[in-house]
PDB file of N, CA and C in Angstrom:
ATOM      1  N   UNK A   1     135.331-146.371-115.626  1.00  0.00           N
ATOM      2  CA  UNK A   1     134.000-146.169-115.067  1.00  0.00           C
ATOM      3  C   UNK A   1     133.674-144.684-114.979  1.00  0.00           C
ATOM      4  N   UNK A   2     134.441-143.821-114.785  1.00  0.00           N
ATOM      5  CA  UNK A   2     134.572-142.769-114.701  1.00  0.00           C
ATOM      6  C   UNK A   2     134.370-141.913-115.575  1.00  0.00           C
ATOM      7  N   UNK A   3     134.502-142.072-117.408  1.00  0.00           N
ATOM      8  CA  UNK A   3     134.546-141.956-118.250  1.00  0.00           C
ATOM      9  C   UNK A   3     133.080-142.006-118.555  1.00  0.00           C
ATOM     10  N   UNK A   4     132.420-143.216-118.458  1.00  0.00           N
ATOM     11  CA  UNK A   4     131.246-143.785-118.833  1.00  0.00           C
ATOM     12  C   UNK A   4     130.468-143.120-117.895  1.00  0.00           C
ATOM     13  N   UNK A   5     130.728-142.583-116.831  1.00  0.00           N
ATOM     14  CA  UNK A   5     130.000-141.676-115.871  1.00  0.00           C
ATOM     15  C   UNK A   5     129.634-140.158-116.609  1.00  0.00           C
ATOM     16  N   UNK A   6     130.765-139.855-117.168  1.00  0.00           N
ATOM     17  CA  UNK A   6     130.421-138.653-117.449  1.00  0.00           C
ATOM     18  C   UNK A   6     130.103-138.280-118.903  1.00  0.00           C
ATOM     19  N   UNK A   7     130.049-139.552-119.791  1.00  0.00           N
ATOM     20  CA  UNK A   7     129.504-139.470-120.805  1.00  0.00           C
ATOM     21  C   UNK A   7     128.090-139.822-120.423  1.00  0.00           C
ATOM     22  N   UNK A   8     127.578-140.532-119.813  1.00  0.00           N
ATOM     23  CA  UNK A   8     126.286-140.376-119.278  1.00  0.00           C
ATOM     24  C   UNK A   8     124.979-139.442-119.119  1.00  0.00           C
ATOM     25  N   UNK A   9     125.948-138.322-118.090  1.00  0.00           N
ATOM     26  CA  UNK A   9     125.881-137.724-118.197  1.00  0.00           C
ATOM     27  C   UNK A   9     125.809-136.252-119.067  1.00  0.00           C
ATOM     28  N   UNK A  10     126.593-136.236-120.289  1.00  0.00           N
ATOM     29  CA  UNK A  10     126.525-135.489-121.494  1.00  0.00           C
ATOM     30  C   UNK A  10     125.374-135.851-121.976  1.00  0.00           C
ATOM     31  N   UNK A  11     125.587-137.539-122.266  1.00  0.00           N
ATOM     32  CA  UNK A  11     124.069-137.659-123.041  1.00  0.00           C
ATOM     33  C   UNK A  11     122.722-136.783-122.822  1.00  0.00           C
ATOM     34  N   UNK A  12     122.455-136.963-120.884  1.00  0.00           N
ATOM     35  CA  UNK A  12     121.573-136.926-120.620  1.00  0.00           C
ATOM     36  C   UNK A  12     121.075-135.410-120.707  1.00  0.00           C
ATOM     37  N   UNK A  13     122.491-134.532-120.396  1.00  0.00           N
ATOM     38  CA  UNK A  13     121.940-133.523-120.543  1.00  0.00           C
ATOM     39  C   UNK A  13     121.851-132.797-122.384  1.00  0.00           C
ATOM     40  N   UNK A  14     122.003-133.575-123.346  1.00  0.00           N
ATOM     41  CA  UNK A  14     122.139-133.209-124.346  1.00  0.00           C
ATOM     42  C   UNK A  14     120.470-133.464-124.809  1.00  0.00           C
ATOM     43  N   UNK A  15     120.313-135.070-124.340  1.00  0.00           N
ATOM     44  CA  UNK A  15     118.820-135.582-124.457  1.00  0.00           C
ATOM     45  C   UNK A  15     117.744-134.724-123.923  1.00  0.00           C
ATOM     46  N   UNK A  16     118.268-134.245-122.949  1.00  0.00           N
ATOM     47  CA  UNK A  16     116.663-133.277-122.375  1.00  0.00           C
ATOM     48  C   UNK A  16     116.716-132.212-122.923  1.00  0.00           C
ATOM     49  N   UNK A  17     117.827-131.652-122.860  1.00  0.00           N
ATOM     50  CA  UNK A  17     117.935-130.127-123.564  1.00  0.00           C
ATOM     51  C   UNK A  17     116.889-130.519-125.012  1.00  0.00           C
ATOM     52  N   UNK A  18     117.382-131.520-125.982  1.00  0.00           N
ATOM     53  CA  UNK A  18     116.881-131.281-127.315  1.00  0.00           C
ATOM     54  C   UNK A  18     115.601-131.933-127.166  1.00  0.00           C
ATOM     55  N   UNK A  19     114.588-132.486-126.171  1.00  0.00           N
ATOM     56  CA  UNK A  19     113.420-132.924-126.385  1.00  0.00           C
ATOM     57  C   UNK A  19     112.620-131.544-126.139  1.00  0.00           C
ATOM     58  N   UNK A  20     111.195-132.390-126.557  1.00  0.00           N
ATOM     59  CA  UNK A  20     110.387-131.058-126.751  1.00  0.00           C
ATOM     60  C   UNK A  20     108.834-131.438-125.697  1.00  0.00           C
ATOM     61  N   UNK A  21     108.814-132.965-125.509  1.00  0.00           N
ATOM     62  CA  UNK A  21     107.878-133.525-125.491  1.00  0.00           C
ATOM     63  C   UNK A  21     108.132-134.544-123.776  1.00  0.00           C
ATOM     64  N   UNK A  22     107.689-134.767-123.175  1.00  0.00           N
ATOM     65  CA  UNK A  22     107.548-135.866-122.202  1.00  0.00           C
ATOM     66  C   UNK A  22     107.695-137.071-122.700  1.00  0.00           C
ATOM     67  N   UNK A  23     107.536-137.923-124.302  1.00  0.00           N
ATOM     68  CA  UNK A  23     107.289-138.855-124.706  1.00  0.00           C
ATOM     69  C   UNK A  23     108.833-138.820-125.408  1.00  0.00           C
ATOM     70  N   UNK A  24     109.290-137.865-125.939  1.00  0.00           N
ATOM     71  CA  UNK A  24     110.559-137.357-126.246  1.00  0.00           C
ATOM     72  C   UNK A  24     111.630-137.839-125.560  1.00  0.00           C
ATOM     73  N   UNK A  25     111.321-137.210-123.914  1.00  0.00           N
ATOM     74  CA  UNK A  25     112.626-137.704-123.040  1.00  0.00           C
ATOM     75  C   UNK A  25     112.466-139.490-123.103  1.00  0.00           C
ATOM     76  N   UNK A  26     111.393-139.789-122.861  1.00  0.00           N
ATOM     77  CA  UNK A  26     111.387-141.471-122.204  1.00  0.00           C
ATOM     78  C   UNK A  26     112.209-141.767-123.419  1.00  0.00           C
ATOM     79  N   UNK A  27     111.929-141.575-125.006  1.00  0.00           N
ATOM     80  CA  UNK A  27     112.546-142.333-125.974  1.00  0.00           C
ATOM     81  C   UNK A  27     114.049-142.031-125.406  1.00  0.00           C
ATOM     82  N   UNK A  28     113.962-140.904-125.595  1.00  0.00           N
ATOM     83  CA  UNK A  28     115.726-140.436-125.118  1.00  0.00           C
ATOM     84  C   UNK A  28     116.217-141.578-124.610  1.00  0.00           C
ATOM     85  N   UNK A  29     115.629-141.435-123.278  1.00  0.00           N
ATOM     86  CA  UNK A  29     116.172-142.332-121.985  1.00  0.00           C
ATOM     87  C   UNK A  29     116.072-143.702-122.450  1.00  0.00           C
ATOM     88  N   UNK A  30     115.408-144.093-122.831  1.00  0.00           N
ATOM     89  CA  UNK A  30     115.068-145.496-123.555  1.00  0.00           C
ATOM     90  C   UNK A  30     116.705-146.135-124.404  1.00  0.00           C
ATOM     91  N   UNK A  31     116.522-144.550-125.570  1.00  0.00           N
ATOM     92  CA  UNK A  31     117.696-145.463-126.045  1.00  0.00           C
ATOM     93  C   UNK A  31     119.320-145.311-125.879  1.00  0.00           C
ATOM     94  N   UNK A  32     119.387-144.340-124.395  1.00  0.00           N
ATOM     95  CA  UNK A  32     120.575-144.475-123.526  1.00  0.00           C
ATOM     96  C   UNK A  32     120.861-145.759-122.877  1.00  0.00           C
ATOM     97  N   UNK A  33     120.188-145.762-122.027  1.00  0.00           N
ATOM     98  CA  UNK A  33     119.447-147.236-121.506  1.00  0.00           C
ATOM     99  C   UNK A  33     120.267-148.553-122.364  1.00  0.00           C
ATOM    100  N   UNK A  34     120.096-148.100-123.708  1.00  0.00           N
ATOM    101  CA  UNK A  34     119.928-149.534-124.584  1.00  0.00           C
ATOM    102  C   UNK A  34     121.576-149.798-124.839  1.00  0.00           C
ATOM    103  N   UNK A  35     121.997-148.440-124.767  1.00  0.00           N
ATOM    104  CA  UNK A  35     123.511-147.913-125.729  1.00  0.00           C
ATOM    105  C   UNK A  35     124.585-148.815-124.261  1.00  0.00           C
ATOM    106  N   UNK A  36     124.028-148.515-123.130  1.00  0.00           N
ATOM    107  CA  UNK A  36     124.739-148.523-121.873  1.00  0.00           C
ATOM    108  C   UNK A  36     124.531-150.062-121.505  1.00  0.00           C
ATOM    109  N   UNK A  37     123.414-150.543-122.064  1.00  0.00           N
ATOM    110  CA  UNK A  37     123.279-152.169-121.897  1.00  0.00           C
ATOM    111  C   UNK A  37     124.251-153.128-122.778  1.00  0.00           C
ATOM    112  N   UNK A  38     124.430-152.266-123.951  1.00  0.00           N
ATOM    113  CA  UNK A  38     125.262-152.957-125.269  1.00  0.00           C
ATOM    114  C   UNK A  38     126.908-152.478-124.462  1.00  0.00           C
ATOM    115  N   UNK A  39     126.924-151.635-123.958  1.00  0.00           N
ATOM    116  CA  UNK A  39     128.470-151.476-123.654  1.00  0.00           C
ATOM    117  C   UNK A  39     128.818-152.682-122.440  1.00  0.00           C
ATOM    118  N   UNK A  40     127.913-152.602-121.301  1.00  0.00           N
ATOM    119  CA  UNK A  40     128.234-153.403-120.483  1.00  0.00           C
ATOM    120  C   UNK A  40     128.326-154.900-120.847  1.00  0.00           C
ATOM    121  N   UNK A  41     127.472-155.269-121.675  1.00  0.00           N
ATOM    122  CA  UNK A  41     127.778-156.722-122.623  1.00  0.00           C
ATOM    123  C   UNK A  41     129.036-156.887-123.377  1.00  0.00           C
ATOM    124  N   UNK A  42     129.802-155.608-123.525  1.00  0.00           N
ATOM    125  CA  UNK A  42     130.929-155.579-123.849  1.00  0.00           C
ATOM    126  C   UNK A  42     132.473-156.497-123.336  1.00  0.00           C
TER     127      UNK A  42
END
């Protein structure tokens, strides 16, 4: 859990850093969201 915490976290700060746009982050976040739904179905 711990792991998945702080890759999370990387993402997120990797995702905002490289957006440019407000519409940018939501996709970001969107398809973290999606990555973290497919793991927990795991």
């Amino acid at each position: 859990m711990r792991l998945v915490l702080i890759l999370f976290s990387l993402m997120m700060f990797i995702g905002l850093s490289g957006c440019e746009t407000i519409q940018g982050i939501g996709k970001d976040l969107q398809n973290i969201g999606k990555s973290l739904e497919k793991k927990s179905k795991e």
